[in-house]
C-alpha atoms as a PDB file:
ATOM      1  CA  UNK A   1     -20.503  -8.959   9.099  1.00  0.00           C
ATOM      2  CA  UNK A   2     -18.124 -11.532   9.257  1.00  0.00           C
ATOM      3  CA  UNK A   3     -14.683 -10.726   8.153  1.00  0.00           C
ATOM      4  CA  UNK A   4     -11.392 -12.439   7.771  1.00  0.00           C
ATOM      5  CA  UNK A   5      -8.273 -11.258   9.672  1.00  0.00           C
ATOM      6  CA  UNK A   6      -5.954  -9.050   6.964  1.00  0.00           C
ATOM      7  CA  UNK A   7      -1.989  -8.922   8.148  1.00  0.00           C
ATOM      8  CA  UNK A   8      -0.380  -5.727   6.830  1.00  0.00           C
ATOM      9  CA  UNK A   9       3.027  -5.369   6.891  1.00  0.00           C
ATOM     10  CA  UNK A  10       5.366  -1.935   6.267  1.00  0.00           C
ATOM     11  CA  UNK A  11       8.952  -2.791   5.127  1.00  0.00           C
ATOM     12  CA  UNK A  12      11.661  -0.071   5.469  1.00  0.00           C
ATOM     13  CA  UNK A  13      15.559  -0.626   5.760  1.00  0.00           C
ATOM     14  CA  UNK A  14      16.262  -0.694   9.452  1.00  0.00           C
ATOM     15  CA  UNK A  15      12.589  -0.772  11.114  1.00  0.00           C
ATOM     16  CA  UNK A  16      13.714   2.066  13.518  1.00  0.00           C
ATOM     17  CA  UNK A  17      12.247   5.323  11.239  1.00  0.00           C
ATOM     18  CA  UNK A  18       9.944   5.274   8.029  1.00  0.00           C
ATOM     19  CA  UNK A  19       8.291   1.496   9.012  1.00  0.00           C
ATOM     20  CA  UNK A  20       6.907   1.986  12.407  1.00  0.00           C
ATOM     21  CA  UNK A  21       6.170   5.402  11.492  1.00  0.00           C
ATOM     22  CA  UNK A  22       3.468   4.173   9.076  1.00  0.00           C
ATOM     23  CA  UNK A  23       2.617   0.895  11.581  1.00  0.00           C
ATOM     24  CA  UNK A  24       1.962   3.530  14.203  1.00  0.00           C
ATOM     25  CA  UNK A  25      -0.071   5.729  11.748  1.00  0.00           C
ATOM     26  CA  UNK A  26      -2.072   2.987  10.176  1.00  0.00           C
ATOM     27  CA  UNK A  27      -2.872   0.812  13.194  1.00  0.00           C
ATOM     28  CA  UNK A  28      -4.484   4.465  14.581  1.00  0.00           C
ATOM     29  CA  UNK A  29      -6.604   4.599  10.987  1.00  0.00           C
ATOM     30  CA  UNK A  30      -7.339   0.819  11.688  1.00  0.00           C
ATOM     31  CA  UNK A  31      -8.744   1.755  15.558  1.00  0.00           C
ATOM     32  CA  UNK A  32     -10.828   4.885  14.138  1.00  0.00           C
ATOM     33  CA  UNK A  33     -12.298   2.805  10.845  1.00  0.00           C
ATOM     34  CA  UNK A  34     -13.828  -0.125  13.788  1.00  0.00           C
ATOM     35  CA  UNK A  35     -11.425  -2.453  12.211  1.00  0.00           C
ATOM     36  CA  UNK A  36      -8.539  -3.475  14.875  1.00  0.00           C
ATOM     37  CA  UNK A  37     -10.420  -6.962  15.077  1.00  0.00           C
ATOM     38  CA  UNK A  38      -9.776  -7.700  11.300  1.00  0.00           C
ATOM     39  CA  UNK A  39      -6.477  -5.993  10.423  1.00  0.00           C
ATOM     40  CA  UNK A  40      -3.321  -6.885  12.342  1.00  0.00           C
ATOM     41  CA  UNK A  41      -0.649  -4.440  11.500  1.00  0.00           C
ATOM     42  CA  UNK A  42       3.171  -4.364  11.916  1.00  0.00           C
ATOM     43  CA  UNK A  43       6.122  -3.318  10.564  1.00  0.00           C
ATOM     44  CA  UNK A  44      10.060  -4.921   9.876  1.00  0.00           C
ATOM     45  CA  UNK A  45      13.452  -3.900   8.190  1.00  0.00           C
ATOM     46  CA  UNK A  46      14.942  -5.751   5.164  1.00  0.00           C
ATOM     47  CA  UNK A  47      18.672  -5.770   7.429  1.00  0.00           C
ATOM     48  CA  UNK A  48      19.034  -6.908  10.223  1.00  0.00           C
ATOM     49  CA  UNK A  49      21.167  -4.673  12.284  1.00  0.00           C
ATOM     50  CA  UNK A  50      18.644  -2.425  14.561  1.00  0.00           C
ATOM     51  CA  UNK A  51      17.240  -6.042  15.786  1.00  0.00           C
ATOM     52  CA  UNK A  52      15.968  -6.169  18.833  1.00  0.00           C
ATOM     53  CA  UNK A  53      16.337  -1.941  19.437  1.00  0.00           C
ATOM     54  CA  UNK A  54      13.627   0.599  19.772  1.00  0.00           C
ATOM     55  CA  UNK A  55      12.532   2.931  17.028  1.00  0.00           C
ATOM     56  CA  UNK A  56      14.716   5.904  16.456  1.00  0.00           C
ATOM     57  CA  UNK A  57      14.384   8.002  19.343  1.00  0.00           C
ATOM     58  CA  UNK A  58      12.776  10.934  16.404  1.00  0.00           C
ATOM     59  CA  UNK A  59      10.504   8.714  15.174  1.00  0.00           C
ATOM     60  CA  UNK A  60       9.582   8.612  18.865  1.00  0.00           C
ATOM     61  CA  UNK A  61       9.492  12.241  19.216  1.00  0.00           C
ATOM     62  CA  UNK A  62       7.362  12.785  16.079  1.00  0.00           C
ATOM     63  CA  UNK A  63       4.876  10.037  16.466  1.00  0.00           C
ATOM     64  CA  UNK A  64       4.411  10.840  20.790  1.00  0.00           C
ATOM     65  CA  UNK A  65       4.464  14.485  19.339  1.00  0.00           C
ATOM     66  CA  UNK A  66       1.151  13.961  17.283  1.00  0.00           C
ATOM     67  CA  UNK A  67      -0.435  11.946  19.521  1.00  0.00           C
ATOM     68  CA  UNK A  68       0.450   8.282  18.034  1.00  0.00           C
ATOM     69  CA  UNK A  69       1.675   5.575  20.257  1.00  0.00           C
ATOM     70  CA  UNK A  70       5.652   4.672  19.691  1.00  0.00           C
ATOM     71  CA  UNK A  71       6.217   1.357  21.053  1.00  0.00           C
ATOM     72  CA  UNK A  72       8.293  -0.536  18.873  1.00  0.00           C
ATOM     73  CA  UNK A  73      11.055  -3.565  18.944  1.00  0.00           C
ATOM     74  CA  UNK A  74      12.797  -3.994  15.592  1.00  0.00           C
ATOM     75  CA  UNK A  75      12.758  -7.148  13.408  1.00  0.00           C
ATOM     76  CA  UNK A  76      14.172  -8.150  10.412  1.00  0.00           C
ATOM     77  CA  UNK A  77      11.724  -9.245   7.709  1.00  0.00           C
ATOM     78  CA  UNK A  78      11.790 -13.210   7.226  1.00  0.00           C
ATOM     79  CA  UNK A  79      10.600 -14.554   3.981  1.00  0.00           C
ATOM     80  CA  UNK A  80       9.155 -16.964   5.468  1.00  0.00           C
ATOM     81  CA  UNK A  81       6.271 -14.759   6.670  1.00  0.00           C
ATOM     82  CA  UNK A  82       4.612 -13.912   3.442  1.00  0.00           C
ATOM     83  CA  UNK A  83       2.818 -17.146   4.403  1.00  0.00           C
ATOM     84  CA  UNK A  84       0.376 -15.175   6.408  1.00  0.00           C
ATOM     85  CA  UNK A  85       0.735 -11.332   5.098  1.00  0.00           C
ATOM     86  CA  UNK A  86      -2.214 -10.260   3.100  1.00  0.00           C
ATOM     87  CA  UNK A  87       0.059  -6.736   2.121  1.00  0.00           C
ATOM     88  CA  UNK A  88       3.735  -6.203   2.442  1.00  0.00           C
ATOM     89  CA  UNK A  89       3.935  -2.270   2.510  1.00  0.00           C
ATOM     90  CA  UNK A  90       7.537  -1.464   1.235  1.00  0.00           C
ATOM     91  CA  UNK A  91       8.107   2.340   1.950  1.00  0.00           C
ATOM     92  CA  UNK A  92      10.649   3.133  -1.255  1.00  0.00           C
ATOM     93  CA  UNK A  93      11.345   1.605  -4.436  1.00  0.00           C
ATOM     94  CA  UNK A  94      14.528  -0.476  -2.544  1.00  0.00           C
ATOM     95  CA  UNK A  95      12.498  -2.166  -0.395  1.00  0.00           C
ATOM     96  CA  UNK A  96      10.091  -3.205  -2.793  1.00  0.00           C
ATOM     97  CA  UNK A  97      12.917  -4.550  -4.985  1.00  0.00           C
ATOM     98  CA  UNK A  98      14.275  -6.806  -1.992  1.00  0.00           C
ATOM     99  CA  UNK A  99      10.837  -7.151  -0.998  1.00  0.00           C
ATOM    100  CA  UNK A 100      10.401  -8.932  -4.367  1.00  0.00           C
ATOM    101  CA  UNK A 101      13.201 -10.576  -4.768  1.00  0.00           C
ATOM    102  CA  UNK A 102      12.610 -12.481  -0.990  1.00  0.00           C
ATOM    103  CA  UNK A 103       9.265 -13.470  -2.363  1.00  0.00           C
ATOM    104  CA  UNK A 104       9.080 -17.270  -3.149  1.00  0.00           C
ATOM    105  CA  UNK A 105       5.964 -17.418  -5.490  1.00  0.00           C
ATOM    106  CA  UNK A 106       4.820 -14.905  -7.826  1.00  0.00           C
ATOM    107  CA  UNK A 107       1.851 -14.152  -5.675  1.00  0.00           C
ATOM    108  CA  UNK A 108       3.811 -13.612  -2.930  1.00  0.00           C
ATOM    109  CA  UNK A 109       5.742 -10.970  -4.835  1.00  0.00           C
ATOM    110  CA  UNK A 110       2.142  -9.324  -6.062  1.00  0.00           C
ATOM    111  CA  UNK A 111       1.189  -8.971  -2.088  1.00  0.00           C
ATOM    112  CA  UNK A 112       3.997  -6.510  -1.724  1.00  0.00           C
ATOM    113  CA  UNK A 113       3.296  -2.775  -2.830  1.00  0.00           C
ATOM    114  CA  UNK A 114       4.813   0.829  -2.275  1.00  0.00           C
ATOM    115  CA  UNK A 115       2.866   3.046   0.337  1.00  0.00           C
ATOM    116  CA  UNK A 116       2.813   6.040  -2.020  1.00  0.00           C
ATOM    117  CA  UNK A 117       1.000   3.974  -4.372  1.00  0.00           C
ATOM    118  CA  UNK A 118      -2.096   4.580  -1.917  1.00  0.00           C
ATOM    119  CA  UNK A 119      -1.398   8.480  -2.338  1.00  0.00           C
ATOM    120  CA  UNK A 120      -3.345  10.202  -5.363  1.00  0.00           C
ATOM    121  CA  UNK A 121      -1.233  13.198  -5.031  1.00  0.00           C
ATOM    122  CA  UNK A 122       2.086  11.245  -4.841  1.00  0.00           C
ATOM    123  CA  UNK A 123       2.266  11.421  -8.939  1.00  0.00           C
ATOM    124  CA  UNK A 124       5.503   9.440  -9.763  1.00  0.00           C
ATOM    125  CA  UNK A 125       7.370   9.895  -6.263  1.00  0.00           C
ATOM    126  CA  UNK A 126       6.791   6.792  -4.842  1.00  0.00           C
ATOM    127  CA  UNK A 127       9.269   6.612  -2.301  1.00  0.00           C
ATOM    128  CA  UNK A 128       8.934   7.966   1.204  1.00  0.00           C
ATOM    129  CA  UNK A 129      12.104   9.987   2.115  1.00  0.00           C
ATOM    130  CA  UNK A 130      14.657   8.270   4.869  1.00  0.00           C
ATOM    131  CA  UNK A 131      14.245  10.925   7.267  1.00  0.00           C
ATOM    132  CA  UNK A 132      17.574   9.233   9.204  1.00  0.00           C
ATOM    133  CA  UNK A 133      20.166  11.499   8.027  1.00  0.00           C
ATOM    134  CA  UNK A 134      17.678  14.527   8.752  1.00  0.00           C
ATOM    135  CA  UNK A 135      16.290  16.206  11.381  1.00  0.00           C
ATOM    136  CA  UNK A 136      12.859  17.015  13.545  1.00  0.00           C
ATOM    137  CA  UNK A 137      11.621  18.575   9.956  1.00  0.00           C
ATOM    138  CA  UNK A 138      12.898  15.545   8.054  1.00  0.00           C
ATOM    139  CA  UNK A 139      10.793  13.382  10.718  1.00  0.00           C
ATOM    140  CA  UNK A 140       7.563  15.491  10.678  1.00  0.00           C
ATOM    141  CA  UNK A 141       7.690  15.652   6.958  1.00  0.00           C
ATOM    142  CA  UNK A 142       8.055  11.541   6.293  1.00  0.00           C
ATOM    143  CA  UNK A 143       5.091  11.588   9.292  1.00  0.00           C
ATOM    144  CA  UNK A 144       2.741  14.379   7.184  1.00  0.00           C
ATOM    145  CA  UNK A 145       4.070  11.389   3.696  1.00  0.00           C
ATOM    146  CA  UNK A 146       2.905   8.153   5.592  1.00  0.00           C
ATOM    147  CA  UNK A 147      -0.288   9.978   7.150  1.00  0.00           C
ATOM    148  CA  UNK A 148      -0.939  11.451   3.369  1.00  0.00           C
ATOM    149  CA  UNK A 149      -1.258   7.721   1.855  1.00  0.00           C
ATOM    150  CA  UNK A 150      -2.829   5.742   5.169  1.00  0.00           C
ATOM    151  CA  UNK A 151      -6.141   6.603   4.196  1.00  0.00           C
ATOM    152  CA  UNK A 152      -5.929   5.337   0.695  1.00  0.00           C
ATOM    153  CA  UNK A 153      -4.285   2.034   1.929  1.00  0.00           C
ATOM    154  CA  UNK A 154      -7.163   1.654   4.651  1.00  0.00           C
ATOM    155  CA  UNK A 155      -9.794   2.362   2.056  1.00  0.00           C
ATOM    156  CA  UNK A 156      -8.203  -0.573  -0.175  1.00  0.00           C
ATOM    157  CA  UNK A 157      -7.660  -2.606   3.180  1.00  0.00           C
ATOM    158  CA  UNK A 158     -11.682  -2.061   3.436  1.00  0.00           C
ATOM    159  CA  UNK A 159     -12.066  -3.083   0.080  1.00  0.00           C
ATOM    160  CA  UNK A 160     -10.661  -6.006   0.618  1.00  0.00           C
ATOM    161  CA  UNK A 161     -12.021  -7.305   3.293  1.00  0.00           C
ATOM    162  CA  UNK A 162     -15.350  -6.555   2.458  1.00  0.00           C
ATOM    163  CA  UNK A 163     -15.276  -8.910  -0.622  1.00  0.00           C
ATOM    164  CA  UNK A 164     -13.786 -11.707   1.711  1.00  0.00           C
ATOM    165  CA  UNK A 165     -17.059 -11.640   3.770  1.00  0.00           C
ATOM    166  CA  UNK A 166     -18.901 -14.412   3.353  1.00  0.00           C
END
């Protein structure tokens, strides 16, 4: 089958913790489902002031610790790139807010979503915990929260693309 590219992108404050946490974790999900040819996947902060840095050095620990990759570079998120995002992923309720309020067009705005929402057992807590004031168990917890609603996202991700084909 022929499918079209899907850009997903996961929004937290910084980009150093909670988003390349879940762009490590999804882009894995993406590799096992056969489907790192069709979804691109990345990750950016709404503030700019880890630009340019790696990803906290426990995000690092967590994700090497579980077997993920960890590369990372942190980015600011640009409203200029809902252009070519199919999802925004924002990873608490703030993001999605700002998220929102970046977006130029109303469909733009209804590209962005919460990660939780993918969870069925999230219930009404929506927001992944900022792990940054924590420690290792604050880290391996957000990890166990982002791996928790991957597999919903990838199944909608799927979905998706699926009734793209042609």
């Amino acid at each position: 089958m022929a499918y079209r590219v899907c850009f997903v992108c996961f929004v937290c404050t910084g980009n150093t913790c909670r988003s390349p946490m879940a762009e490590h974790v999804f882009r894995r999900r993406v590799e096992e489902a056969g489907l790192g040819a069709v979804v691109r996947v990345e990750s950016a902060g709404t503030q700019g002031w880890n630009e340019n840095a790696a990803a906290d050095p426990r995000t690092v620990a967590v994700l090497d610790g579980n077997g993920y990759t960890s590369a990372h570079t942190a980015r600011r998120f640009r409203a200029s790139w809902f252009a070519d995002l199919d999802l925004v992923i924002a990873l608490d309720e703030g993001h999605l807010r700002r998220l929102r309020e970046l977006a130029r067009t109303p469909e733009e705005a209804a590209r962005t979503r919460l990660l939780r929402s993918y969870d069925p057992a999230a219930g009404d807590a929506l927001d992944v915990p900022d792990p940054f004031y924590g420690g290792r168990s604050e880290y391996e917890e957000c990890l166990k929260t982002v791996e928790a609603a991957s597999g919903g996202l990838l199944a909608a991700v799927r979905h998706a693309l699926e009734e793209r084909t042609p």
